[in-house]
C-alpha atoms as a PDB file:
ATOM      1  CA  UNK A   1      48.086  38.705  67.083  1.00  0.00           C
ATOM      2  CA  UNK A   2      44.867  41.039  67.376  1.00  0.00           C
ATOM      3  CA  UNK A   3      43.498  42.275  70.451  1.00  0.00           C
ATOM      4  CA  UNK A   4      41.175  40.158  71.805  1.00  0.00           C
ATOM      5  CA  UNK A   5      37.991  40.740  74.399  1.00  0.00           C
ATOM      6  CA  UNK A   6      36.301  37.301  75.595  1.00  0.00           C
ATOM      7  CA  UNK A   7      32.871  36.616  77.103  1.00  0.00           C
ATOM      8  CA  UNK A   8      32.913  34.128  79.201  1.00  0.00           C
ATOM      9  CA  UNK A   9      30.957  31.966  81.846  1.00  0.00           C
ATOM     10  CA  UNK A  10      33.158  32.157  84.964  1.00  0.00           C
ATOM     11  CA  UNK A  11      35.549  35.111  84.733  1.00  0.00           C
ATOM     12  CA  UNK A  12      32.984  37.501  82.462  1.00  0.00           C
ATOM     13  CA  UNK A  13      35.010  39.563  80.205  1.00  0.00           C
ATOM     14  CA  UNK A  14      38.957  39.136  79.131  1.00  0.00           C
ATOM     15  CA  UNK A  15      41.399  41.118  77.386  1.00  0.00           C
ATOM     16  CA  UNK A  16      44.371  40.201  75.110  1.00  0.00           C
ATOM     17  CA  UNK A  17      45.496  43.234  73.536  1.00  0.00           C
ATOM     18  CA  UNK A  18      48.528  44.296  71.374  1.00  0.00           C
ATOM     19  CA  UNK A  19      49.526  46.921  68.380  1.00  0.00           C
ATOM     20  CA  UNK A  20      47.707  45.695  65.713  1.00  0.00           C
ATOM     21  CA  UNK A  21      44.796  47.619  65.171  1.00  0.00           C
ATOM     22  CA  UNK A  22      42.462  44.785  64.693  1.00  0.00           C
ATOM     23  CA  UNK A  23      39.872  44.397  67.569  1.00  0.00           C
ATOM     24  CA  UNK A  24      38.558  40.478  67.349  1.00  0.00           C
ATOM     25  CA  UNK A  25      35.201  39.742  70.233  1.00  0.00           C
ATOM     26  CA  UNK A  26      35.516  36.265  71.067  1.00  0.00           C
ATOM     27  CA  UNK A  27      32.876  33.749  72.638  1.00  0.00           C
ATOM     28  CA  UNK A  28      33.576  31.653  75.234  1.00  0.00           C
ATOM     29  CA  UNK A  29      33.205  28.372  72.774  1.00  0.00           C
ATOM     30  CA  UNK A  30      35.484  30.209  70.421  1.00  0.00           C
ATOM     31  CA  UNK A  31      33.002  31.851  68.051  1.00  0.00           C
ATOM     32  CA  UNK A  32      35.612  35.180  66.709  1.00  0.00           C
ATOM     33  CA  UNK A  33      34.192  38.096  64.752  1.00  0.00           C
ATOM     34  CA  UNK A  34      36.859  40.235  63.860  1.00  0.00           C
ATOM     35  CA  UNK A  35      36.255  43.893  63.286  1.00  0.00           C
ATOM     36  CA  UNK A  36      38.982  45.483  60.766  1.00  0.00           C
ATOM     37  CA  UNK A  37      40.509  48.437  61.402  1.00  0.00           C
ATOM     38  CA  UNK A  38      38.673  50.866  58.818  1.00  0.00           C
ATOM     39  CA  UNK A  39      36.456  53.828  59.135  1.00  0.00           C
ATOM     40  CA  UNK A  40      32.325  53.191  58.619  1.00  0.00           C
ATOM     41  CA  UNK A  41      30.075  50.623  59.152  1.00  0.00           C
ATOM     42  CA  UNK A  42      31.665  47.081  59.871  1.00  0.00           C
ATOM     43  CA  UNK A  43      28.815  44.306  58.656  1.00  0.00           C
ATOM     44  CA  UNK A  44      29.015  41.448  60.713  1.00  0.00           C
ATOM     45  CA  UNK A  45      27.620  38.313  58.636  1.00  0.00           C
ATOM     46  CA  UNK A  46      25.648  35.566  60.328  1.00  0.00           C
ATOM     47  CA  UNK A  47      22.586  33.704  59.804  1.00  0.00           C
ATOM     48  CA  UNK A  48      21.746  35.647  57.040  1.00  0.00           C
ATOM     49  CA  UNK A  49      19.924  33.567  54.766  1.00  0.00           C
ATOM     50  CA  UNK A  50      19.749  33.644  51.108  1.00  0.00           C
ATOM     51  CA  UNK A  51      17.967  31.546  48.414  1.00  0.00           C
ATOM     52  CA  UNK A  52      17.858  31.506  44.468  1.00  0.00           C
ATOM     53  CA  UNK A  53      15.530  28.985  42.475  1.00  0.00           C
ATOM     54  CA  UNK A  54      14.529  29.167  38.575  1.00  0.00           C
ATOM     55  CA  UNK A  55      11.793  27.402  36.462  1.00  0.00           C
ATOM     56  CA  UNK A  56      11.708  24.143  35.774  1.00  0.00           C
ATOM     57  CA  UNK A  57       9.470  23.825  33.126  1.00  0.00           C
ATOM     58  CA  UNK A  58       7.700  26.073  30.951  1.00  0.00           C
ATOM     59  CA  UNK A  59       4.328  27.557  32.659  1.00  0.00           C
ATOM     60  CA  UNK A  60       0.472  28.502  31.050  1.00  0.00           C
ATOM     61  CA  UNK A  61      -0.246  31.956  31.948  1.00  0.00           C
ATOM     62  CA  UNK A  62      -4.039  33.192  31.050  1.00  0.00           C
ATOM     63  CA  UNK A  63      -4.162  36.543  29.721  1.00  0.00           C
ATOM     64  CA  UNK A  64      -5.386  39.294  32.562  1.00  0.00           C
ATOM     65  CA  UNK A  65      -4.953  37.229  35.514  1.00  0.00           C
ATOM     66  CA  UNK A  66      -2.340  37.582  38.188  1.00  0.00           C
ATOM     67  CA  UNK A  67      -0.371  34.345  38.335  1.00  0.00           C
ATOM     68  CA  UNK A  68       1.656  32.650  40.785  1.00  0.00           C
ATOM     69  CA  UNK A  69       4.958  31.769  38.883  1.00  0.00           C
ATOM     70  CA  UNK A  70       6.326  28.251  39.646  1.00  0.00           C
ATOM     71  CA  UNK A  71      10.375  28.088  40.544  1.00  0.00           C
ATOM     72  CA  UNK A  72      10.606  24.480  40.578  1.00  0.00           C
ATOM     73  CA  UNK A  73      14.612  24.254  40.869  1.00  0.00           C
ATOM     74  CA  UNK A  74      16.455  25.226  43.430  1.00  0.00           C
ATOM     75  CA  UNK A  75      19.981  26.734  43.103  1.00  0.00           C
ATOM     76  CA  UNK A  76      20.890  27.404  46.955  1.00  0.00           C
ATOM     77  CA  UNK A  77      18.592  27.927  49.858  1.00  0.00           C
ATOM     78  CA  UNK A  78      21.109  28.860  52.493  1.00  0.00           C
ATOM     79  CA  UNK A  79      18.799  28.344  55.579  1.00  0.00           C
ATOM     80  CA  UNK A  80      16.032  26.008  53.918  1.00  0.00           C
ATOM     81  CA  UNK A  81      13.263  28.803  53.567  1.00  0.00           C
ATOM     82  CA  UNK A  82      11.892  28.104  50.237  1.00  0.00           C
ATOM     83  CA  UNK A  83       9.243  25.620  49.284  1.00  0.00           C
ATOM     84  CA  UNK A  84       7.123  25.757  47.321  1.00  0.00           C
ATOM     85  CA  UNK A  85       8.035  28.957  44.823  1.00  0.00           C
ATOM     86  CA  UNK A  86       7.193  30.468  48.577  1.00  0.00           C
ATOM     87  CA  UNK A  87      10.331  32.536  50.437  1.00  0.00           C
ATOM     88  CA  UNK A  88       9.256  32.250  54.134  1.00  0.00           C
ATOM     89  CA  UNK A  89      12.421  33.273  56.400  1.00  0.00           C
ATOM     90  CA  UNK A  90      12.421  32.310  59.890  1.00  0.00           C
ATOM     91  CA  UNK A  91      15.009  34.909  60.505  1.00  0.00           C
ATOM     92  CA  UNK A  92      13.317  38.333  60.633  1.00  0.00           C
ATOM     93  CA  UNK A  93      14.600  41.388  58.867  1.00  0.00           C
ATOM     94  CA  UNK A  94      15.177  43.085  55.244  1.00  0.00           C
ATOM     95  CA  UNK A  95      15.265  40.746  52.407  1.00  0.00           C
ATOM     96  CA  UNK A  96      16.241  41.937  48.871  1.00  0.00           C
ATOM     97  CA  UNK A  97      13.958  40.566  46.530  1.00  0.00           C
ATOM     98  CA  UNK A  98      14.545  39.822  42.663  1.00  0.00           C
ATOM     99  CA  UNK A  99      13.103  38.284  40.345  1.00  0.00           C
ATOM    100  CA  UNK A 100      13.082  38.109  36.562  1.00  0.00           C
ATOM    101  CA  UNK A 101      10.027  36.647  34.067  1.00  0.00           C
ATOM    102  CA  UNK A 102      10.464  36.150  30.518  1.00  0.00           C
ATOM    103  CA  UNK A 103       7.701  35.379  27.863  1.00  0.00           C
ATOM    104  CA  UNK A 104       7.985  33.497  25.411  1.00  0.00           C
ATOM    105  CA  UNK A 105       5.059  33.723  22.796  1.00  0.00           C
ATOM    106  CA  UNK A 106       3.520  36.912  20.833  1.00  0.00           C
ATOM    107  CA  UNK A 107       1.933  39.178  23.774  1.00  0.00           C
ATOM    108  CA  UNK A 108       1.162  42.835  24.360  1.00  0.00           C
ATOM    109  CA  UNK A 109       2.150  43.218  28.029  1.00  0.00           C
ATOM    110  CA  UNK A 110       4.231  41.138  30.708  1.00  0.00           C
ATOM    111  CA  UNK A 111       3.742  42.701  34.258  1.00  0.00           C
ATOM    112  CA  UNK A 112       5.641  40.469  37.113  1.00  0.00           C
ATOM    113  CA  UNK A 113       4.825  41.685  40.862  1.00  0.00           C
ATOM    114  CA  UNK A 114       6.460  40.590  44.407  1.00  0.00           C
ATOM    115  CA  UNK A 115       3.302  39.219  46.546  1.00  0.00           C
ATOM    116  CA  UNK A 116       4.164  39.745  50.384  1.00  0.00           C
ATOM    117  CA  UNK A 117       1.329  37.253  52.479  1.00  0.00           C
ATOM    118  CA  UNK A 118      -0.708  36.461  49.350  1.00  0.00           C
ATOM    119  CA  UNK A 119      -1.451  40.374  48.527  1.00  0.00           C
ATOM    120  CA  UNK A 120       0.749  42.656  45.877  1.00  0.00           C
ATOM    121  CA  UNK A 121       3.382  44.439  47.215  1.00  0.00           C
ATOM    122  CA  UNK A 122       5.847  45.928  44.676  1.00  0.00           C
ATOM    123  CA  UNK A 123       5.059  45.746  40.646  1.00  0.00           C
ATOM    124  CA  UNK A 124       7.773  45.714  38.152  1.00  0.00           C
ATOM    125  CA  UNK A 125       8.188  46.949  34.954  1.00  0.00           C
ATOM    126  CA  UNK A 126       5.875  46.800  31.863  1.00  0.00           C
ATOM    127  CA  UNK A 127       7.186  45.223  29.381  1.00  0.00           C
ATOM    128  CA  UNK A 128       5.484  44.630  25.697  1.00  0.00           C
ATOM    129  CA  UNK A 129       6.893  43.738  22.604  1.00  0.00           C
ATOM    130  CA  UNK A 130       5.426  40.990  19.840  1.00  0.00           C
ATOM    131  CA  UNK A 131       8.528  38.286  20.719  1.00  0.00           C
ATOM    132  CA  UNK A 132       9.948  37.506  23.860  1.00  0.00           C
ATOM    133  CA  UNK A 133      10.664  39.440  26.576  1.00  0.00           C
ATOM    134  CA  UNK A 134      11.945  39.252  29.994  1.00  0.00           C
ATOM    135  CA  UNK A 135      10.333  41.488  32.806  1.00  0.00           C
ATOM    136  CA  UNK A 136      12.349  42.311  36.113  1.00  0.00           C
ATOM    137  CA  UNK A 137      10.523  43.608  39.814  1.00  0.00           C
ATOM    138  CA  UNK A 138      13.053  44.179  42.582  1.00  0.00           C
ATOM    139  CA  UNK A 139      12.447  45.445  46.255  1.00  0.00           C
ATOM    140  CA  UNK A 140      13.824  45.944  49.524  1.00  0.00           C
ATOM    141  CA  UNK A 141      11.227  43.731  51.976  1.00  0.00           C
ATOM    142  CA  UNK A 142      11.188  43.816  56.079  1.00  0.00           C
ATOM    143  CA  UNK A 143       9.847  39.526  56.694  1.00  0.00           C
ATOM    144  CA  UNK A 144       9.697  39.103  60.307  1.00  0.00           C
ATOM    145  CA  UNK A 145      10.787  36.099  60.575  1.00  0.00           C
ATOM    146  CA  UNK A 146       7.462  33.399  61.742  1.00  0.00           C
ATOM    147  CA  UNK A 147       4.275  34.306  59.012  1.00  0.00           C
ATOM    148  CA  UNK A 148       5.575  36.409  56.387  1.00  0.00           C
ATOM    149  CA  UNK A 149       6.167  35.158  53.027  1.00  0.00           C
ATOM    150  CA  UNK A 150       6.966  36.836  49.287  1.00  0.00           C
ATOM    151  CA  UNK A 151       5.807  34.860  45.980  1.00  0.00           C
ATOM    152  CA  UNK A 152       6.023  36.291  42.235  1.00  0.00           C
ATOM    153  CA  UNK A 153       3.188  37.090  40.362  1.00  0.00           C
ATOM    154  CA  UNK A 154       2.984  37.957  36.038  1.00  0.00           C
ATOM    155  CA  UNK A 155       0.235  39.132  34.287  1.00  0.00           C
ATOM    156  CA  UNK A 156       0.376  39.303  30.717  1.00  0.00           C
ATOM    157  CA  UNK A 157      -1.678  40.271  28.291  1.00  0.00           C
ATOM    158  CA  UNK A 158      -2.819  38.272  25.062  1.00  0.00           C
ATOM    159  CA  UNK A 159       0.014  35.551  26.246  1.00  0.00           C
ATOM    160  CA  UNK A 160       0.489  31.950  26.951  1.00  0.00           C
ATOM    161  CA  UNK A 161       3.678  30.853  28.630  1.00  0.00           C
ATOM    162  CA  UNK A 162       6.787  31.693  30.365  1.00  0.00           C
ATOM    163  CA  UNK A 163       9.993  30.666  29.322  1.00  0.00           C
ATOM    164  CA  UNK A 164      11.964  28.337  31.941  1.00  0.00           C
ATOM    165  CA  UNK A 165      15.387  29.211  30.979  1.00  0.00           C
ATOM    166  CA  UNK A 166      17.237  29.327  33.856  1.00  0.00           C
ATOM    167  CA  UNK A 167      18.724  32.722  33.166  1.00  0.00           C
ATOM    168  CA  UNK A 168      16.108  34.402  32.024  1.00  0.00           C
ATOM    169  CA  UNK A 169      12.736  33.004  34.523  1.00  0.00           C
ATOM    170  CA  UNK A 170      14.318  33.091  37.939  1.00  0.00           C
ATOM    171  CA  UNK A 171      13.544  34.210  41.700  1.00  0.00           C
ATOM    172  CA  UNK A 172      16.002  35.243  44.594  1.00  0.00           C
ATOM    173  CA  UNK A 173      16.647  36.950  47.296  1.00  0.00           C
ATOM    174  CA  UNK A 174      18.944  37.436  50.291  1.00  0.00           C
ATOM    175  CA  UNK A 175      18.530  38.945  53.625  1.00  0.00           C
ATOM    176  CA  UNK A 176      20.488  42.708  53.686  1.00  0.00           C
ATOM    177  CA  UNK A 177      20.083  43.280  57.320  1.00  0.00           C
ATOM    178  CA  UNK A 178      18.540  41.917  60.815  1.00  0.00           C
ATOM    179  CA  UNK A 179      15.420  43.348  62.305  1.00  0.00           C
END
């Protein structure tokens, strides 16, 4: 048995407590986090949402133009905020952010970007080569929860489509830590 301290409506706070070491907070409806007995930071998990999605189909990029990438299969979307190749959490706080775009005709540059509310946030990194490529951009991003949103973005250069591998086009993301 772990000591136990419970919130509840008509006697406020209890205590069960032994030897163990473990300190568990109770709810009055039962909810139990348990804290473990170790030095640092305990994380308590929660609503923390989390999404991944990859492309569906193969996409036409025009050379020189930033272009919204299309993730048209979902893998998991843990609290339902992704539509539309959009992430828009309704949970606010810091989101990691990946995503991953890979070429797959002759071009001279790939470029992908996160897009935070429609403008560009973070760019990844460059890459060029005369075959096929993939192109990563990765970021820590505060969403607060009601009107922010992320998208991904390429620009290539002297290109025409992405490839829609599931491994190899893809977009996700998790939330790291509340507001």
């Amino acid at each position: 048995m772990a000591s136990i301290i419970t919130a509840t409506v008509s006697s406020g706070l209890t205590q069960q407590a032994d030897n163990s070491g473990v300190l568990q907070l109770a709810s009055g409806s039962g909810n139990l986090v348990t804290i473990p007995s170790v030095t640092g930071t305990a994380m308590v998990s929660g609503n923390m949402p989390a999404f991944s999605a990859y492309q569906a189909s193969s996409q036409t990029i025009s050379s020189g133009v930033w272009t919204k990438v299309t993730f048209g299969t979902e893998e998991f979307d843990t609290n339902s905020n992704f539509a539309s190749s959009r992430l828009t959490p309704t949970v606010a706080g810091y989101y990691q952010i990946n995503a991953s775009v890979a070429v797959i005709t002759s071009f001279t540059a790939i470029i992908p970007a996160i897009y935070k509310n429609g403008s560009q946030y973070k760019v990844g990194n460059r890459g060029s080569a005369a075959a096929q490529l993939n192109s990563n951009v990765s970021s820590l991003v505060y969403l607060n929860g009601s009107t922010d949103y992320v998208e991904i973005y390429v620009n290539i250069g002297i290109g025409q489509g992405t490839n829609n591998d599931s491994d190899q086009t893809y977009f996700n993301g998790s939330m790291v830590r509340g507001a």
